[in-house]
C-alpha atoms as a PDB file:
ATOM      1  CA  UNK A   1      23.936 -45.344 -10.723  1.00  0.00           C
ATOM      2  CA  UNK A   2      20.245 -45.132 -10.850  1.00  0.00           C
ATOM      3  CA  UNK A   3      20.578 -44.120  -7.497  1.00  0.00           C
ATOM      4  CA  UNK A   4      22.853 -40.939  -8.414  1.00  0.00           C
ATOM      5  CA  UNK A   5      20.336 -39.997 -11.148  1.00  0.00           C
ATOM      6  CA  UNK A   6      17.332 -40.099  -8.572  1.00  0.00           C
ATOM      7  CA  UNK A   7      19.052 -37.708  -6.412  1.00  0.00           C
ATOM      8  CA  UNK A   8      20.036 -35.760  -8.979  1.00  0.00           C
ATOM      9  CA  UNK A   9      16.631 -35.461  -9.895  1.00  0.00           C
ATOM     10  CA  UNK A  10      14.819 -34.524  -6.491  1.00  0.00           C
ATOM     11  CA  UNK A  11      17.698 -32.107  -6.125  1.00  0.00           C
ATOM     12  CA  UNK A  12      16.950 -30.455  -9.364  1.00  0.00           C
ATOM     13  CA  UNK A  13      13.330 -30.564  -8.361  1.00  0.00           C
ATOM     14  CA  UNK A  14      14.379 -28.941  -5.248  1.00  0.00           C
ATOM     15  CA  UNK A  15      15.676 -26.170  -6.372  1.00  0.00           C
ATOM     16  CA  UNK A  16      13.205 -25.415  -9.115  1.00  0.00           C
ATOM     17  CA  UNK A  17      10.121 -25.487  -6.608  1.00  0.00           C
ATOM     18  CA  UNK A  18      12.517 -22.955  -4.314  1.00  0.00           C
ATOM     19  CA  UNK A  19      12.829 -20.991  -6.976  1.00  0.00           C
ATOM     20  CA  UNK A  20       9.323 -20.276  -8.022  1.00  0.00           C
ATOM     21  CA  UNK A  21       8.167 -20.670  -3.975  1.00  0.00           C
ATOM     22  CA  UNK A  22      10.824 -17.529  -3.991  1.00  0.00           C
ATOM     23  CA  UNK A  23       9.291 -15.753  -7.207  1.00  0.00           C
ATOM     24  CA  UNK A  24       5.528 -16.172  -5.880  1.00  0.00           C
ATOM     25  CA  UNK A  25       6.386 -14.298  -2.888  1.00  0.00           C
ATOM     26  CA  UNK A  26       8.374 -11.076  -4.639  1.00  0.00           C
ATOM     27  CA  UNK A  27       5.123 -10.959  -6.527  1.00  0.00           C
ATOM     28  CA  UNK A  28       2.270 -11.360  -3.670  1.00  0.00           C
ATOM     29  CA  UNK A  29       4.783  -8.795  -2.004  1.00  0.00           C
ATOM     30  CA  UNK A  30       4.341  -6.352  -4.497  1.00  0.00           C
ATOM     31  CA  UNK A  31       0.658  -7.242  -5.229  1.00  0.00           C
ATOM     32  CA  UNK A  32       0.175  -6.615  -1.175  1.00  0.00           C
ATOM     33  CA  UNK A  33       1.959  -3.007  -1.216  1.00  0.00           C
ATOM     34  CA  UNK A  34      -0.270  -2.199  -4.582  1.00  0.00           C
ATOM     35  CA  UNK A  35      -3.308  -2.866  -2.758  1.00  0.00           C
ATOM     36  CA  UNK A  36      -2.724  -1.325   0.421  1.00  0.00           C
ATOM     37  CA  UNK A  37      -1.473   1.586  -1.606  1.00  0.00           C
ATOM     38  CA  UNK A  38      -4.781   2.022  -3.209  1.00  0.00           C
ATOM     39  CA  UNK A  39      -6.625   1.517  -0.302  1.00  0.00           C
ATOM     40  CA  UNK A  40      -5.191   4.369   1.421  1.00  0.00           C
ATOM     41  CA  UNK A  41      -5.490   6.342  -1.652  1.00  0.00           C
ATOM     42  CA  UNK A  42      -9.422   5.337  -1.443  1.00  0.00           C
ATOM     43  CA  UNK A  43      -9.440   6.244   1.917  1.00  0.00           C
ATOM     44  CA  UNK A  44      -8.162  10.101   1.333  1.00  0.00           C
ATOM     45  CA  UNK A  45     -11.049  10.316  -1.929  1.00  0.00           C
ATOM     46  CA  UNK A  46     -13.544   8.803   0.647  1.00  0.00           C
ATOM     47  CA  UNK A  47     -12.986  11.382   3.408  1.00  0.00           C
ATOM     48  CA  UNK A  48     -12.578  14.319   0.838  1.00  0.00           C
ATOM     49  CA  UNK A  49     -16.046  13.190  -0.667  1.00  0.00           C
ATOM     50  CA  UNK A  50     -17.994  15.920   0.474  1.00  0.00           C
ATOM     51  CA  UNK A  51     -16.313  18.152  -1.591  1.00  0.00           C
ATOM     52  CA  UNK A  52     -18.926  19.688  -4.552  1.00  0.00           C
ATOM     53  CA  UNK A  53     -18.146  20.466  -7.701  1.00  0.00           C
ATOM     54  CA  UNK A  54     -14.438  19.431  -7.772  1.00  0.00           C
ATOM     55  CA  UNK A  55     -12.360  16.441  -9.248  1.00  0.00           C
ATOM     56  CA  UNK A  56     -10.892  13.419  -7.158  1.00  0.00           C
ATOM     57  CA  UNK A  57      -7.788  15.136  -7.113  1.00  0.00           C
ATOM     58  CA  UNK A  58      -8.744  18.093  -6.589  1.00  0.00           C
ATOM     59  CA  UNK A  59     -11.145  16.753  -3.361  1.00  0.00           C
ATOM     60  CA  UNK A  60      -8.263  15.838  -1.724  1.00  0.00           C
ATOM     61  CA  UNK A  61      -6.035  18.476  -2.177  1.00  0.00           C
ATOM     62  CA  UNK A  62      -8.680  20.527  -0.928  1.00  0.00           C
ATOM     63  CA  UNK A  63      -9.026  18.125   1.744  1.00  0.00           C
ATOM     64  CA  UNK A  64      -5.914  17.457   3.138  1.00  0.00           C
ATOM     65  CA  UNK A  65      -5.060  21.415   2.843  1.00  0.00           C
ATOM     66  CA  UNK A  66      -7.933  21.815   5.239  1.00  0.00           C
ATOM     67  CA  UNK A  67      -7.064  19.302   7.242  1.00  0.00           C
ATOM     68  CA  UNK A  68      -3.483  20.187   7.399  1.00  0.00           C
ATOM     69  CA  UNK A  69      -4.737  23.980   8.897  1.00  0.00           C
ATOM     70  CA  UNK A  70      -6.911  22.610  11.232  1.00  0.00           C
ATOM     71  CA  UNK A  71      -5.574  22.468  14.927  1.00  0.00           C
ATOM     72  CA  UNK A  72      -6.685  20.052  17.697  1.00  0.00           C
ATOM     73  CA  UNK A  73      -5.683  19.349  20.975  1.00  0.00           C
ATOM     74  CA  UNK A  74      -7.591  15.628  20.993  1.00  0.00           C
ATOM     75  CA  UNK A  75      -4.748  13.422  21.495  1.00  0.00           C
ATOM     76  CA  UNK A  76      -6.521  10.617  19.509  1.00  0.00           C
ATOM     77  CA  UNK A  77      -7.973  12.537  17.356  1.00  0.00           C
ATOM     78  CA  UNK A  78      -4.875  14.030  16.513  1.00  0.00           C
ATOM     79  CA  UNK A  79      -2.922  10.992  15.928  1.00  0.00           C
ATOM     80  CA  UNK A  80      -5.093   9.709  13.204  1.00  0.00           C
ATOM     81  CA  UNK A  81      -5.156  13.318  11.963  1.00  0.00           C
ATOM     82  CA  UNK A  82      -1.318  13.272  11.631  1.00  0.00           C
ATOM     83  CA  UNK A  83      -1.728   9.405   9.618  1.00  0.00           C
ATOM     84  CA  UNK A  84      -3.527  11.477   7.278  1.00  0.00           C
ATOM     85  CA  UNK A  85      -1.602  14.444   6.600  1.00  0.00           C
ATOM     86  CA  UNK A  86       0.896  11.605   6.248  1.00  0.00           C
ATOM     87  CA  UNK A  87      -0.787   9.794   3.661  1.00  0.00           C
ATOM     88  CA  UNK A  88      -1.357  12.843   2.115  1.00  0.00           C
ATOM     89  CA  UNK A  89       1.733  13.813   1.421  1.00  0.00           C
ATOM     90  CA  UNK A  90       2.716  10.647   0.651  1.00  0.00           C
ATOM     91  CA  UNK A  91       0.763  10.879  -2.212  1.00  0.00           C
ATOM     92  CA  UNK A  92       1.494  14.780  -3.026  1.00  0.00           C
ATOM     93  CA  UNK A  93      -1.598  16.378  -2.311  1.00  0.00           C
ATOM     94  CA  UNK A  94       0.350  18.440   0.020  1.00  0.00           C
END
């Protein structure tokens, strides 16, 4: 019998630790995507900085407008060009 209980017990264990193991990563998951997120956010404001006289928001809609008229023929230059028109309008400054 006490044999029976001390299973029952390490199974209840068990399945409380895999439970909360399960829990803790929905939540660094989310916590990840929040941060990366903002950093790409951060990354728009910090390109769009040079913009005088304007809010944040208003930077980078300025920015990414400009950036979305300008044409280049750089193959690598383009391609991170295109990441941020993406990010922009990810975030619906275009």
């Amino acid at each position: 019998m006490k044999a029976l209980v001390a299973a029952a017990c390490i199974a209840v264990l068990a399945f409380v630790g895999y439970f909360f193991w399960g829990e803790y990563s929905k939540a660094k998951a989310v916590a990840d995507e929040a941060a990366r997120v903002e950093a790409v956010r951060s990354e728009i404001f910090d390109l769009a900085k040079d913009s005088a006289g304007l809010s944040q928001t208003e930077k980078a809609r300025s920015y990414c407008d400009l950036l979305n008229k300008i044409n280049t023929n750089n193959p690598e230059k383009s391609h991170a060009r295109e990441r941020v028109l993406q990010n922009c309008r990810y975030f619906g400054y275009l």
